[in-house]
Protein backbone atom coordinates (compact mmCIF):
# COMPACT_ATOMS: atom_id res chain seq x y z
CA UNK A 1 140.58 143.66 76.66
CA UNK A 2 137.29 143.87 77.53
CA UNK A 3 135.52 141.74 75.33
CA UNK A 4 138.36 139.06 76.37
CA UNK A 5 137.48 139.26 80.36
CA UNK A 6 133.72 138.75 78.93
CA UNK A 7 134.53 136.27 76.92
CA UNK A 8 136.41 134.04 79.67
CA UNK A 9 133.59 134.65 82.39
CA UNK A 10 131.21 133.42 79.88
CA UNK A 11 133.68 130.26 79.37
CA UNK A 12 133.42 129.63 82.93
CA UNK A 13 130.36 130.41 83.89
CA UNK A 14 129.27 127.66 81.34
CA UNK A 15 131.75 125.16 82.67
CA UNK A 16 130.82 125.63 85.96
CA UNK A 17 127.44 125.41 85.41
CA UNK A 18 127.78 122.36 83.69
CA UNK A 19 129.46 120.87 86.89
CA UNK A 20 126.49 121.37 88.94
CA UNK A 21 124.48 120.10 86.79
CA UNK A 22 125.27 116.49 85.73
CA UNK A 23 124.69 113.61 87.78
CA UNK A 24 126.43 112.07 90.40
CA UNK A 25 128.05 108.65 89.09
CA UNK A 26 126.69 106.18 92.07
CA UNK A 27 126.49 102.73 91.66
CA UNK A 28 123.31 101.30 93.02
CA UNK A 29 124.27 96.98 92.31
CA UNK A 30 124.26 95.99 95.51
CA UNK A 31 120.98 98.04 96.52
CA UNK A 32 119.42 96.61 93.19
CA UNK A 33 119.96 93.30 93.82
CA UNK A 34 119.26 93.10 97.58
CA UNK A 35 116.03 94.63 96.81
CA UNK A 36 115.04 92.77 94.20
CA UNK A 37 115.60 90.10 96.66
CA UNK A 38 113.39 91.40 98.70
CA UNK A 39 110.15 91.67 96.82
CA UNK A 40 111.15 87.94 95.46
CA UNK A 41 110.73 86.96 98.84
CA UNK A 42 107.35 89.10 99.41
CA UNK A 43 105.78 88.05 96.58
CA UNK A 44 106.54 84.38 97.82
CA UNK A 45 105.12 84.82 101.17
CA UNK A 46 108.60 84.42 103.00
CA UNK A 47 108.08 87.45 105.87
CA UNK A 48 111.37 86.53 107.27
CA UNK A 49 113.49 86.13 104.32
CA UNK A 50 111.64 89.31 103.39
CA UNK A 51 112.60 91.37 106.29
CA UNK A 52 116.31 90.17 106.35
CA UNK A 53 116.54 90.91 102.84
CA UNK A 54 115.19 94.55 103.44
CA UNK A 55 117.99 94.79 106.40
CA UNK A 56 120.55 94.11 103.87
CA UNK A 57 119.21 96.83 101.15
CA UNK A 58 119.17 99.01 104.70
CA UNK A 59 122.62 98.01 105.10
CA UNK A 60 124.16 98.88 101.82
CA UNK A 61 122.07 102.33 101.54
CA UNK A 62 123.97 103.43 105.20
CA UNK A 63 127.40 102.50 103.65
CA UNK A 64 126.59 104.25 100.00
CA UNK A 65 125.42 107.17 102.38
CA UNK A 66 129.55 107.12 103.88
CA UNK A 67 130.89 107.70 100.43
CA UNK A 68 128.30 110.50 99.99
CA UNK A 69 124.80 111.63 100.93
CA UNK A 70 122.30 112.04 97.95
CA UNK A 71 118.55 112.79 98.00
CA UNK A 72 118.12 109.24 96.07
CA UNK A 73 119.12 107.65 98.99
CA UNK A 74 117.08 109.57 101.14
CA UNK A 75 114.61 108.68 99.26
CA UNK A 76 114.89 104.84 99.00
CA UNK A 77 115.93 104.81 102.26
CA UNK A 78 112.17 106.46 103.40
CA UNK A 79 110.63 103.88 101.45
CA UNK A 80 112.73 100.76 102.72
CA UNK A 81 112.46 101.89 106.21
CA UNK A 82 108.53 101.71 105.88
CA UNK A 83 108.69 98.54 104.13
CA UNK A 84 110.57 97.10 106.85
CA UNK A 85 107.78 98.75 109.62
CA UNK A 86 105.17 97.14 107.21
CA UNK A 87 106.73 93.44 106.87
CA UNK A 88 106.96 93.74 111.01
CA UNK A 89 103.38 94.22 110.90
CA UNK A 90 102.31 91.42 108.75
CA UNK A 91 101.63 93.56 105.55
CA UNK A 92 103.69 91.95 103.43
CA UNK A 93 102.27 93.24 100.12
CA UNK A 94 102.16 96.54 101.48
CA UNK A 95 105.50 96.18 102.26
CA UNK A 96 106.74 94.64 98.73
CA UNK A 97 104.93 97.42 96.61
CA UNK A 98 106.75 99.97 99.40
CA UNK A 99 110.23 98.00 98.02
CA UNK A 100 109.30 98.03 94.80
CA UNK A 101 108.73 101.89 94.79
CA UNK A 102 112.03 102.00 96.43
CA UNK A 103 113.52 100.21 93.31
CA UNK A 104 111.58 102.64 90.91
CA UNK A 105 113.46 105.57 92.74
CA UNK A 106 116.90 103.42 92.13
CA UNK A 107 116.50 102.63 88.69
């Protein structure tokens, strides 16, 4: 009997475990292409198309953070935001590599 209880808390102490562990299944299309929209547009020279661009990548991260909050999208999120402050300033490389870091964390 006891070697049965031992047996099942091993069984689902494994399962469990195996929960936590794998990887939230988040679709990141949108993001992906509004972002590589962005840098298109930054490596072009186009600081307004560039910075409405980044406001759409902004956009779709807040409404992938409603269907659940993950430190990926904190992450891009960081990075977009300062891409955004960048572009403002008129550092628009800075600000493309700082979207194209973002994309790194995506992909």
């Amino acid at each position: 009997m006891k070697s049965l209880f031992a047996f099942l808390t091993l069984l689902f102490s494994i399962n469990f475990a195996y929960a936590v562990g794998e990887p939230m299944n988040e679709n990141f299309t949108d993001l992906i292409n509004a972002a590589t929209q962005s840098v298109e547009l930054g490596k072009q020279g186009n600081s307004e198309g560039f910075l409405t661009s980044v406001d759409a990548a902004l956009d779709v991260v807040k409404e992938q953070k409603m269907k659940g909050d993950s430190p990926k999208l904190q992450r891009v999120s960081t990075k977009l935001k300062n891409a955004k402050k960048l572009g403002k300033e008129g550092k628009l490389s800075e600000a493309t590599v700082a979207v194209e870091e973002a994309l790194a964390v995506i992909k």
